[in-house]
Protein backbone atom coordinates (compact mmCIF):
# COMPACT_ATOMS: atom_id res chain seq x y z
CA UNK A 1 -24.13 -6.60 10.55
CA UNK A 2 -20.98 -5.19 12.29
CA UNK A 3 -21.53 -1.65 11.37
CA UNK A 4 -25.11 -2.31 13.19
CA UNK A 5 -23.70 -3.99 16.57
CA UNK A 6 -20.74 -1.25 16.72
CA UNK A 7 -23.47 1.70 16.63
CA UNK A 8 -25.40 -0.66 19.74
CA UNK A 9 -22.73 -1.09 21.51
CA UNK A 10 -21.22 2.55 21.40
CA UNK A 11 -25.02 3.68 21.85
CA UNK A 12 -25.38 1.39 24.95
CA UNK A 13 -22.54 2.38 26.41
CA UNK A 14 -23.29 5.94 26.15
CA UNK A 15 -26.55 5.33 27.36
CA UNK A 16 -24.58 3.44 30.59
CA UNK A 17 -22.59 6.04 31.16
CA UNK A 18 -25.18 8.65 31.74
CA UNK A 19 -27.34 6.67 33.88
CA UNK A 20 -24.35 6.04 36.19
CA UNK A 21 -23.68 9.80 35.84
CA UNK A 22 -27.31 10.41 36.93
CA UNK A 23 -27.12 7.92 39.80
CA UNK A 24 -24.02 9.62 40.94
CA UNK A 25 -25.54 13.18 41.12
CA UNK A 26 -28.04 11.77 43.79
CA UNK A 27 -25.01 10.79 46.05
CA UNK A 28 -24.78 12.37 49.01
CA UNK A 29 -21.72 14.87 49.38
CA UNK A 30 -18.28 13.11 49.67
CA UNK A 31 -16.75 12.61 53.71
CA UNK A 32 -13.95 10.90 55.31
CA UNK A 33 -12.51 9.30 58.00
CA UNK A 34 -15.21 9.84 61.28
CA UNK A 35 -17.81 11.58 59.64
CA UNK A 36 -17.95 8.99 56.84
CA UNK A 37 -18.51 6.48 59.56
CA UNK A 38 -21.26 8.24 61.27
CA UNK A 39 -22.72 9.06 58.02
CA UNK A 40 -22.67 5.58 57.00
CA UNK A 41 -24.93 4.77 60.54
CA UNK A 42 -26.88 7.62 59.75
CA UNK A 43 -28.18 6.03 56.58
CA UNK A 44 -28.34 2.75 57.80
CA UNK A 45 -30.49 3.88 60.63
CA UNK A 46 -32.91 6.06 58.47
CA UNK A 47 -32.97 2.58 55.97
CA UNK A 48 -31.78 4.91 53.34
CA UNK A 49 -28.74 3.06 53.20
CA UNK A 50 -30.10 -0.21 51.80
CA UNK A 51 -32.83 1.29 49.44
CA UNK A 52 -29.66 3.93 47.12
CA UNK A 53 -27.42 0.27 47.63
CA UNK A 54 -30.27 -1.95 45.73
CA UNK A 55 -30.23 1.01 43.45
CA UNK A 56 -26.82 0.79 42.51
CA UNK A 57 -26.43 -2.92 42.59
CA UNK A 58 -29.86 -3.10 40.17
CA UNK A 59 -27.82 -0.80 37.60
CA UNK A 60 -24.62 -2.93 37.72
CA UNK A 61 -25.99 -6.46 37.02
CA UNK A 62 -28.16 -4.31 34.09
CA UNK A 63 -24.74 -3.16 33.20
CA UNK A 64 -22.80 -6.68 33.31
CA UNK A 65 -26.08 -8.49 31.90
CA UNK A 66 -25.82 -6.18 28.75
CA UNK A 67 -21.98 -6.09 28.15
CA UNK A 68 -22.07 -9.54 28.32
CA UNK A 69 -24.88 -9.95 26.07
CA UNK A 70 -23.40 -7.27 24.12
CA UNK A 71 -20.00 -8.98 23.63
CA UNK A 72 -21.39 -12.78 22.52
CA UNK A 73 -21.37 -11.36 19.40
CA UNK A 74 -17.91 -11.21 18.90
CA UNK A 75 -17.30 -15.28 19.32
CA UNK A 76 -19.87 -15.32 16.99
CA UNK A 77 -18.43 -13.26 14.74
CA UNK A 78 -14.77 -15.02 15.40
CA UNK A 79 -16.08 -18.55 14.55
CA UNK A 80 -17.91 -17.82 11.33
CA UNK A 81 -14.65 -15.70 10.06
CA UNK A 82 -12.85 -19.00 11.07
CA UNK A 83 -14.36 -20.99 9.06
CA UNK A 84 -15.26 -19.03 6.32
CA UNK A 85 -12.75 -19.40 3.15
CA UNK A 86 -14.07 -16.09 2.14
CA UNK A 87 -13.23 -14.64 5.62
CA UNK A 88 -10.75 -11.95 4.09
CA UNK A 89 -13.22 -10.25 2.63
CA UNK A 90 -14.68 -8.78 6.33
CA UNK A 91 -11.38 -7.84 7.38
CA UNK A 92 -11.82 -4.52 7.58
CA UNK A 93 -15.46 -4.86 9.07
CA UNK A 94 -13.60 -6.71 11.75
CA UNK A 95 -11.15 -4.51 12.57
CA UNK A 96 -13.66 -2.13 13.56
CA UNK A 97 -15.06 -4.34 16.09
CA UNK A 98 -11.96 -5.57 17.73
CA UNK A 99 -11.27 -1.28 17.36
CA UNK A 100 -14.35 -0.85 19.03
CA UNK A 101 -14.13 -3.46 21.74
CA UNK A 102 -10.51 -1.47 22.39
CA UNK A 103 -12.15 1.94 22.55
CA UNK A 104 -15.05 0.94 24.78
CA UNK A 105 -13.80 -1.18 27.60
CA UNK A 106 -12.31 1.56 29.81
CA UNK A 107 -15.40 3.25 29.55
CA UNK A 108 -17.55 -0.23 30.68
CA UNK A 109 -14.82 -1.04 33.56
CA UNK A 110 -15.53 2.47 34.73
CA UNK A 111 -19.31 1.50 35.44
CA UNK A 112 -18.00 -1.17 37.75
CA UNK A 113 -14.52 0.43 39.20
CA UNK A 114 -16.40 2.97 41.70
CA UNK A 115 -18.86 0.91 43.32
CA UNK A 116 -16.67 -0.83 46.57
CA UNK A 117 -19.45 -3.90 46.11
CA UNK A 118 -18.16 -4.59 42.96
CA UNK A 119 -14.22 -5.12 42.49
CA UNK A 120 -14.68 -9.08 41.92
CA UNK A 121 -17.46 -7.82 38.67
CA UNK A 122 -14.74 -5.24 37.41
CA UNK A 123 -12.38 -8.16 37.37
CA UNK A 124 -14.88 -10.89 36.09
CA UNK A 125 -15.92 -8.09 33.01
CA UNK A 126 -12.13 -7.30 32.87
CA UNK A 127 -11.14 -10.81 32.06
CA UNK A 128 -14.15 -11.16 29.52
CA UNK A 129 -12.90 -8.28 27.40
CA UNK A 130 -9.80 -9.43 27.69
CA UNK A 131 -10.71 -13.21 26.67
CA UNK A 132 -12.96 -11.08 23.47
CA UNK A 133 -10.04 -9.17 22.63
CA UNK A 134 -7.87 -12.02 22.05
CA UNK A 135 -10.40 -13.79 20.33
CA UNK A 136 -10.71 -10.79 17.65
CA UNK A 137 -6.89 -10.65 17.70
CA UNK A 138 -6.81 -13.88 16.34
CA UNK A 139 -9.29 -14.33 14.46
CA UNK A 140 -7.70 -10.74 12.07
CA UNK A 141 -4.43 -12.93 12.57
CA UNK A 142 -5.82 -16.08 10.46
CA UNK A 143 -7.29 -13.64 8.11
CA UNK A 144 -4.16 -11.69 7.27
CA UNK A 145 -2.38 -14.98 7.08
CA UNK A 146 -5.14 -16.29 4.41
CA UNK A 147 -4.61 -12.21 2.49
CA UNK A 148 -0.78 -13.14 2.43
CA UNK A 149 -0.97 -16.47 0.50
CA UNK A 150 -3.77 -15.56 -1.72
CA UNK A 151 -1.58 -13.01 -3.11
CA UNK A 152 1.25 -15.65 -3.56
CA UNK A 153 -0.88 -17.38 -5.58
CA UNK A 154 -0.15 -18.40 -9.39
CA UNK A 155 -3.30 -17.29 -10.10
CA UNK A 156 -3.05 -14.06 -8.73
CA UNK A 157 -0.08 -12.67 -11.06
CA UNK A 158 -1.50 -13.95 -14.39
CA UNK A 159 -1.36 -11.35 -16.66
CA UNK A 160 -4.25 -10.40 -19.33
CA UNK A 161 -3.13 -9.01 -22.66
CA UNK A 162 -4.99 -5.83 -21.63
CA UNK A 163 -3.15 -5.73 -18.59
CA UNK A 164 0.46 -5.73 -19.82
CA UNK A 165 -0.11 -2.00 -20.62
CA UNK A 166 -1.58 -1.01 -17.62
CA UNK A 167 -1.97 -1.58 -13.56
CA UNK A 168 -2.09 -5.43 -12.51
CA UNK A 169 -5.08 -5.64 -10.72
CA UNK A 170 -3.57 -7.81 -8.15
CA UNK A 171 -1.41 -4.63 -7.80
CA UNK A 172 -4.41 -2.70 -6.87
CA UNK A 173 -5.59 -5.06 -4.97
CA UNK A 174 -2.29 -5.58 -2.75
CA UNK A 175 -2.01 -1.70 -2.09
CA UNK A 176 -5.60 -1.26 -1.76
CA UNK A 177 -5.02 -3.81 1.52
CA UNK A 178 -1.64 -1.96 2.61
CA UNK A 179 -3.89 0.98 2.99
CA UNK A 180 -6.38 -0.58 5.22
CA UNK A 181 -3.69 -1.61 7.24
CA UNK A 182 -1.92 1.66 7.35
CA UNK A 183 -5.61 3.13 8.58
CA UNK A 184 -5.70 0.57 11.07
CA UNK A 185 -2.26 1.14 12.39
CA UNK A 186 -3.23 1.75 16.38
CA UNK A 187 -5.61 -1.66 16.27
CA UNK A 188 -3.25 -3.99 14.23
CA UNK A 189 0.15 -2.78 16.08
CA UNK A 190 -2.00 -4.01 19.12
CA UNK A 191 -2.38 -7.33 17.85
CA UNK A 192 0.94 -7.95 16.45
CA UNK A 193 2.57 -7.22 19.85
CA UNK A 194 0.14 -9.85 21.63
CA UNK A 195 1.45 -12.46 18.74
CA UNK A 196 4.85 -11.23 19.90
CA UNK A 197 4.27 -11.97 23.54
CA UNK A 198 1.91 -15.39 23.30
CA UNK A 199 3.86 -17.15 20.97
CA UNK A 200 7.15 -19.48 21.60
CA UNK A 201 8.78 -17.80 17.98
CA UNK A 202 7.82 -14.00 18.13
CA UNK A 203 10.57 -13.40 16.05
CA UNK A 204 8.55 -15.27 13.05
CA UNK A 205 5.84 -12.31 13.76
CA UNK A 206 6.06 -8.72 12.52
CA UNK A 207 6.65 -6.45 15.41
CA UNK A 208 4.66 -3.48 13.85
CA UNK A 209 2.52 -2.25 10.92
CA UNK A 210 5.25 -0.61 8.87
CA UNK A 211 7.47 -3.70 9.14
CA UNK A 212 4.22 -5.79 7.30
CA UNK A 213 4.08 -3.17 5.01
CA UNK A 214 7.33 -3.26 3.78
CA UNK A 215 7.30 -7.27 3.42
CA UNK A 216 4.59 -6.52 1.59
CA UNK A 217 5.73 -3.92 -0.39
CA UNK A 218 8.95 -6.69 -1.03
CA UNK A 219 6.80 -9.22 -2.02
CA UNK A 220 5.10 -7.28 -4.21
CA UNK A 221 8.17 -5.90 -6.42
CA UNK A 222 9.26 -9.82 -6.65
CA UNK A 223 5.96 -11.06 -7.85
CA UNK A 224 5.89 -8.16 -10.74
CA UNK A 225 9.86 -9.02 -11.40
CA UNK A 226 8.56 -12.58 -11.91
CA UNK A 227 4.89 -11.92 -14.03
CA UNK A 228 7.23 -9.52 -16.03
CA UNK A 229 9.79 -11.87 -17.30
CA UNK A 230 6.98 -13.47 -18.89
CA UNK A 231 6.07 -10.72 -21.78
CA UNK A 232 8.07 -11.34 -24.89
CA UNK A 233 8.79 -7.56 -25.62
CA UNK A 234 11.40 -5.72 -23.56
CA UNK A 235 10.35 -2.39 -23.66
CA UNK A 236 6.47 -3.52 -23.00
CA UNK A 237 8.56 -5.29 -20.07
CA UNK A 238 9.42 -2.16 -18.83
CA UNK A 239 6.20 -0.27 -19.50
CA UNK A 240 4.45 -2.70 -17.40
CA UNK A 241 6.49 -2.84 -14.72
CA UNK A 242 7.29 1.45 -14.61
CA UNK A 243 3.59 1.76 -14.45
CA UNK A 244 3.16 -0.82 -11.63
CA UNK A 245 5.90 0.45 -10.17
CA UNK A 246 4.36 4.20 -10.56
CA UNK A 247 1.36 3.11 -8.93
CA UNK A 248 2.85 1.40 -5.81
CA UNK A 249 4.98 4.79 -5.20
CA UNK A 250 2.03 7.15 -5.50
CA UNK A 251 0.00 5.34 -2.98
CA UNK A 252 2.76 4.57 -0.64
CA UNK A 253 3.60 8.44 -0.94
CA UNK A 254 0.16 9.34 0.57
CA UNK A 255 0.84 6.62 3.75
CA UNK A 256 3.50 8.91 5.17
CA UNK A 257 5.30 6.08 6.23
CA UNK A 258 8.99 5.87 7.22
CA UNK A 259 11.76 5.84 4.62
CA UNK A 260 12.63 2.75 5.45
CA UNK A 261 9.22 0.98 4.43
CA UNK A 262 9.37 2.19 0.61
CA UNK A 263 11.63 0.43 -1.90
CA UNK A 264 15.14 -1.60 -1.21
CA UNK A 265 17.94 0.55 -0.45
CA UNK A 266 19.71 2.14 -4.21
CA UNK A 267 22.90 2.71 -4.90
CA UNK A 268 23.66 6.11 -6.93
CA UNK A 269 26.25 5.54 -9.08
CA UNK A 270 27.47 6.83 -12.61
CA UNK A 271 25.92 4.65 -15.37
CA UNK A 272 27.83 2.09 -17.11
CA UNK A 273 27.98 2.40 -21.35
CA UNK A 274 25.26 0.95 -22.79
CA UNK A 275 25.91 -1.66 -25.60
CA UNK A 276 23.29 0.15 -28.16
CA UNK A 277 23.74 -3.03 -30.48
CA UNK A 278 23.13 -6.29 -27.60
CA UNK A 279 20.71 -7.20 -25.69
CA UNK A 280 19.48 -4.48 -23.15
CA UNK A 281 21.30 -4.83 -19.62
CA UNK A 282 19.41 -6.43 -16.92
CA UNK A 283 17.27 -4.21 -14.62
CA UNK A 284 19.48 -4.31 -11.82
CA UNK A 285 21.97 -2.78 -13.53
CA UNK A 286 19.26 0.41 -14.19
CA UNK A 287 18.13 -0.22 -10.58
CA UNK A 288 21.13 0.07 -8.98
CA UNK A 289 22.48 3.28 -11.17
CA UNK A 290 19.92 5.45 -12.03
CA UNK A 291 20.39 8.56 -14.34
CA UNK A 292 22.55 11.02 -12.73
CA UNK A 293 21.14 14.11 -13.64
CA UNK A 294 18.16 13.13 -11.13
CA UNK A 295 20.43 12.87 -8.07
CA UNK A 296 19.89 16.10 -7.00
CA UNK A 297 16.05 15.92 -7.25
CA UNK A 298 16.64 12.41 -5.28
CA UNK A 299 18.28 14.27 -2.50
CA UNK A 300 15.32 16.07 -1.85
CA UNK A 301 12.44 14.36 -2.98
CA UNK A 302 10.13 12.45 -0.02
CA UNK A 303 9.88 9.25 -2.15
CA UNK A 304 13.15 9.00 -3.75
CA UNK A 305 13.02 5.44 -3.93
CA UNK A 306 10.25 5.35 -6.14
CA UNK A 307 11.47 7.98 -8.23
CA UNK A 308 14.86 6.20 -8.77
CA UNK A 309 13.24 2.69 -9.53
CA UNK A 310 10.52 4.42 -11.70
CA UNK A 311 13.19 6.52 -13.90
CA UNK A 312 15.33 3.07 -13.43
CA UNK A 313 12.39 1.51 -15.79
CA UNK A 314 12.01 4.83 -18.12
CA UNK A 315 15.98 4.17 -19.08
CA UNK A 316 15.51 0.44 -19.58
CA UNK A 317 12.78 0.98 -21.86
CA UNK A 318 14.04 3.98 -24.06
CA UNK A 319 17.12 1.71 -24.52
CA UNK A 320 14.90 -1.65 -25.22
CA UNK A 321 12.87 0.34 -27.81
CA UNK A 322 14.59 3.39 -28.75
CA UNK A 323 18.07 2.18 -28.73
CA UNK A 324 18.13 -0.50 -31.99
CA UNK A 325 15.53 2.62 -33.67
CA UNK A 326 18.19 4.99 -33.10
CA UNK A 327 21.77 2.84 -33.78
CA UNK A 328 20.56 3.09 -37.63
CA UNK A 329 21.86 7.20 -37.15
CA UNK A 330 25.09 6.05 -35.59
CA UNK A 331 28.20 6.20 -37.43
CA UNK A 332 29.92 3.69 -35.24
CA UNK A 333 27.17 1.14 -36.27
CA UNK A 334 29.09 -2.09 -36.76
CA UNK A 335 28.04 -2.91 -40.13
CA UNK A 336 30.18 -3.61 -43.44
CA UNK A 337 31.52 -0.50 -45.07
CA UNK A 338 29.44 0.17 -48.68
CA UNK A 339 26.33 -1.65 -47.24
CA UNK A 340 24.87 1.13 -46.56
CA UNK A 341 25.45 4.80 -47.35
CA UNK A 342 23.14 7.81 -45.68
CA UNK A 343 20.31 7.18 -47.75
CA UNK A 344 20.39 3.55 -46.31
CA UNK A 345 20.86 4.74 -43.26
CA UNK A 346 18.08 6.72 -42.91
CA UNK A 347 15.58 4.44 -44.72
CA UNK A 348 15.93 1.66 -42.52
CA UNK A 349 15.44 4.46 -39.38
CA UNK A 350 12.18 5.74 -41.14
CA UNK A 351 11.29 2.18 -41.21
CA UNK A 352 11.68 1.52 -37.95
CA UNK A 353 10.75 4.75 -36.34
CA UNK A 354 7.20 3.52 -38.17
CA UNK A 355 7.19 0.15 -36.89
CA UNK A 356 7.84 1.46 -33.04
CA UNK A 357 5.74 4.18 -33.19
CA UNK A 358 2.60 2.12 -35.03
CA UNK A 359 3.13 -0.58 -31.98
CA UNK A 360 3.79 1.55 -28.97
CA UNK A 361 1.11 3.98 -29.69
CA UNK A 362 -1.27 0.88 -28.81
CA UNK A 363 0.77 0.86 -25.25
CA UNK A 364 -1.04 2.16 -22.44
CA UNK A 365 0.38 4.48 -19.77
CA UNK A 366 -2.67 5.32 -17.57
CA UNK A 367 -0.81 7.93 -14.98
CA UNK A 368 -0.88 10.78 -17.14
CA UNK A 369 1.97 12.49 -15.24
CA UNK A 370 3.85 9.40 -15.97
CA UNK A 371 2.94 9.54 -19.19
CA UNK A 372 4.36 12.88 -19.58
CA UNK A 373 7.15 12.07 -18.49
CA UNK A 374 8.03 9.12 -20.21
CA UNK A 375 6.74 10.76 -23.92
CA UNK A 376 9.35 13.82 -23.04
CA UNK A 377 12.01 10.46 -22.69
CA UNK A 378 11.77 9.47 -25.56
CA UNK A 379 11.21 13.13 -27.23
CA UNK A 380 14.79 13.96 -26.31
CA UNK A 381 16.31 10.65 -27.02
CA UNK A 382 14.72 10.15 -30.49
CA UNK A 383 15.07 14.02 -31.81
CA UNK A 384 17.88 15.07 -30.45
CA UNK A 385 19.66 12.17 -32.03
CA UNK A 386 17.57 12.66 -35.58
CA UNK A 387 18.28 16.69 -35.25
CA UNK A 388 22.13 15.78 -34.88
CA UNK A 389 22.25 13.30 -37.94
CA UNK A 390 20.44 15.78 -39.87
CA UNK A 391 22.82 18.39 -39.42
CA UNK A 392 25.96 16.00 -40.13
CA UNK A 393 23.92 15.04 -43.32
CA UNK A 394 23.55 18.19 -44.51
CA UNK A 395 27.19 19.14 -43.49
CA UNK A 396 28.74 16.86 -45.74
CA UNK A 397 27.40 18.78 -48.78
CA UNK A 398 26.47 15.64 -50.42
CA UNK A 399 23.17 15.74 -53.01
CA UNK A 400 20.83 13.34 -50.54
CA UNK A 401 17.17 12.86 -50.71
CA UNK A 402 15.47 15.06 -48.19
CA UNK A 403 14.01 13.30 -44.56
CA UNK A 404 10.29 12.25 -45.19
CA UNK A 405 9.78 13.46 -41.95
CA UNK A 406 10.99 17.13 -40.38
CA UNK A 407 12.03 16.16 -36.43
CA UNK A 408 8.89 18.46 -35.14
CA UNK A 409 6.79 15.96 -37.46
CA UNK A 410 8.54 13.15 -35.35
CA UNK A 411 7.80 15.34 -32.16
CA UNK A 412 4.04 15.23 -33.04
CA UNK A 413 4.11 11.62 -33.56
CA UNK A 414 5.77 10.58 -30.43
CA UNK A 415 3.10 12.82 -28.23
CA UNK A 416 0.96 10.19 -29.23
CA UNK A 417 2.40 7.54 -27.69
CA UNK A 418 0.90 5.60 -24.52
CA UNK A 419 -2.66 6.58 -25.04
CA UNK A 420 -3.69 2.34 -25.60
């Protein structure tokens, strides 16, 4: 129904504007001062006057009659989106209206701003698209504000078993409406600055698009922060929240939107030792010192905030699920001398290697770039440490069993991994 009234209106006014066009071209030549006074009694005289007057006047109440017809529409529109609890749903439909209304009044005002007759119409039709445009304005307003506590909602960040290992679909959802308002930038920047002015608190009000797309961006990251602290494994923790956290940088990415509007502020610093044997660190600690060998693709790269929080998760999971794998290699394991010689060793690491691998090939990375990425990870963790123990094992010269598995084997394991 709106896509049908914005084609009639844009078609009516186009259809206005060359009938005034039309009437113009039978005007007679433009004169001043004198001669436009004795042209003036010229016409009136002749009676030519009064007959090219009715013809003007005629086309301007058409004109006003239709606008005005025209623009009932939009309180129509406005009340039924104001009642509706399913109002959000149109948003976009009406921010093409309220787009159109914007577009098309200077182009109606123009049909009344020649004719000298009609000044007190211009400013009656003036005041009526101003009255409609303030009706649209907040009518979008209550439906953002209904958007913004759906997706505060309990419901909204309940997460499916299937979901853990993939994109929320609340995520989708959010970022699917941070893109309709980055498309809508011109309209909605209009409407948040007449909040600013009409209201006693504009401070309470968002000044600009990119400032309600970072809150929303903020909120966002929280809510996942929050869902994620309710799966059991660590490293499927991470997984879930590096692939959300994937997703929301890609599409921001292709916004083009300031710096500023991305991610929180990160501070580079060199990475603390990780305790291979406790409890992984909390994710601030990855968050806020991401691997250094990335700072100088950081430096240059247009998202770096995403790319720092993304690789942030990438380190929290290889040491959540790679890290107690991989301490069964390490000599300074803290474990009671005789209770294990390198046999032992490396039987409970084939045990566990099995018991990762068999779980988190059932994990699901969906970005395949990501998943690239986070296979080559855990590539270089996991067989660069088996290649080293290997080689100490064999430089000892004592008579061990031989490996079950070679580390290529491993390789051709791990570039399994993430397929769900």
């Amino acid at each position: 129904m709106m896509e049908r009234w914005i084609k009639a209106l844009k078609t009516m006014v186009q259809v206005l504007c060359i009938t005034q066009q039309e009437l113009r071209a039978k005007r007679p030549p433009a004169v001043g001062g004198v001669r436009k006074a004795i042209w003036y009694l010229m016409l009136l005289a002749t009676g030519k006057m009064t007959e090219r007057e009715q013809e003007v006047a005629q086309f301007v109440r058409f004109a006003e009659a239709s606008v005005l017809r025209m623009l009932d529409f939009v309180d129509a529109v406005a009340d039924a989106v104001l009642k509706d609890d399913h109002a959000p749903e149109t948003l976009p439909g009406m921010l093409q209206v309220y787009t159109c209304v914007v577009d098309d009044s200077p182009a109606v005002l123009a049909l009344f701003e020649e004719a000298s007759m009609t000044s007190s119409m211009f400013d009656a039709i003036n005041s009526v698209f101003l009255r409609k445009m303030n009706r649209l304005s907040d009518a979008i307003w209550s439906m953002m504000e209904k958007v913004r506590t759906s997706f505060v909602t309990d419901d909204c960040w309940t997460v499916s078993l299937a979901e853990v290992g993939g994109v929320l679909k609340t995520t989708r959802l959010m970022m699917n409406y941070i893109m309709l308002l980055s498309r809508n930038e011109r309209a909605l920047n209009l409407i948040l600055q007449d909040k600013q002015q009409h209201l006693s608190q504009p401070d309470h009000y968002s000044s600009s698009v990119d400032i309600v797309i970072k809150d929303m961006i903020s909120c966002l990251e929280n809510q996942m922060e929050k869902t994620s602290n309710f799966i059991s494994d660590p490293g499927l923790r991470y997984i879930f929240l590096m692939n959300n956290c994937s997703f929301i940088s890609q599409k921001v990415s292709s916004l083009l939107l300031p710096s500023w509007t991305l991610f929180e502020d990160y501070k580079i610093e060199r990475p603390k030792k990780r305790d291979s044997r406790g409890r992984p660190p909390p994710m601030d600690d990855y968050v806020n010192q991401p691997d250094p060998n990335l700072q100088e693709q950081i430096e240059t790269d247009s998202n770096l905030d995403g790319l720092i929080k993304t690789q942030s998760f990438i380190e929290a999971y290889l040491d959540a699920s790679w890290e107690p794998v991989m301490s069964w290699l390490y000599h300074d394991i803290h474990i009671p001398r005789g209770l294990l010689n390198l046999d032992g060793r490396l039987d409970k690491f084939e045990n566990e290697f099995r018991e990762a691998y068999a779980m988190q090939k059932q994990w699901k990375v969906p970005n395949p770039e990501l998943r690239k990425r986070l296979r080559k990870a855990v590539i270089g963790k996991v067989i660069s440490g088996y290649s080293k123990y290997l080689a100490e094992r064999t430089a000892k010269g004592k008579s061990n069993r031989p490996p079950k598995n070679t580390p290529l084997a491993l390789e051709e394991l791990l570039e399994e991994l993430f397929e769900g």
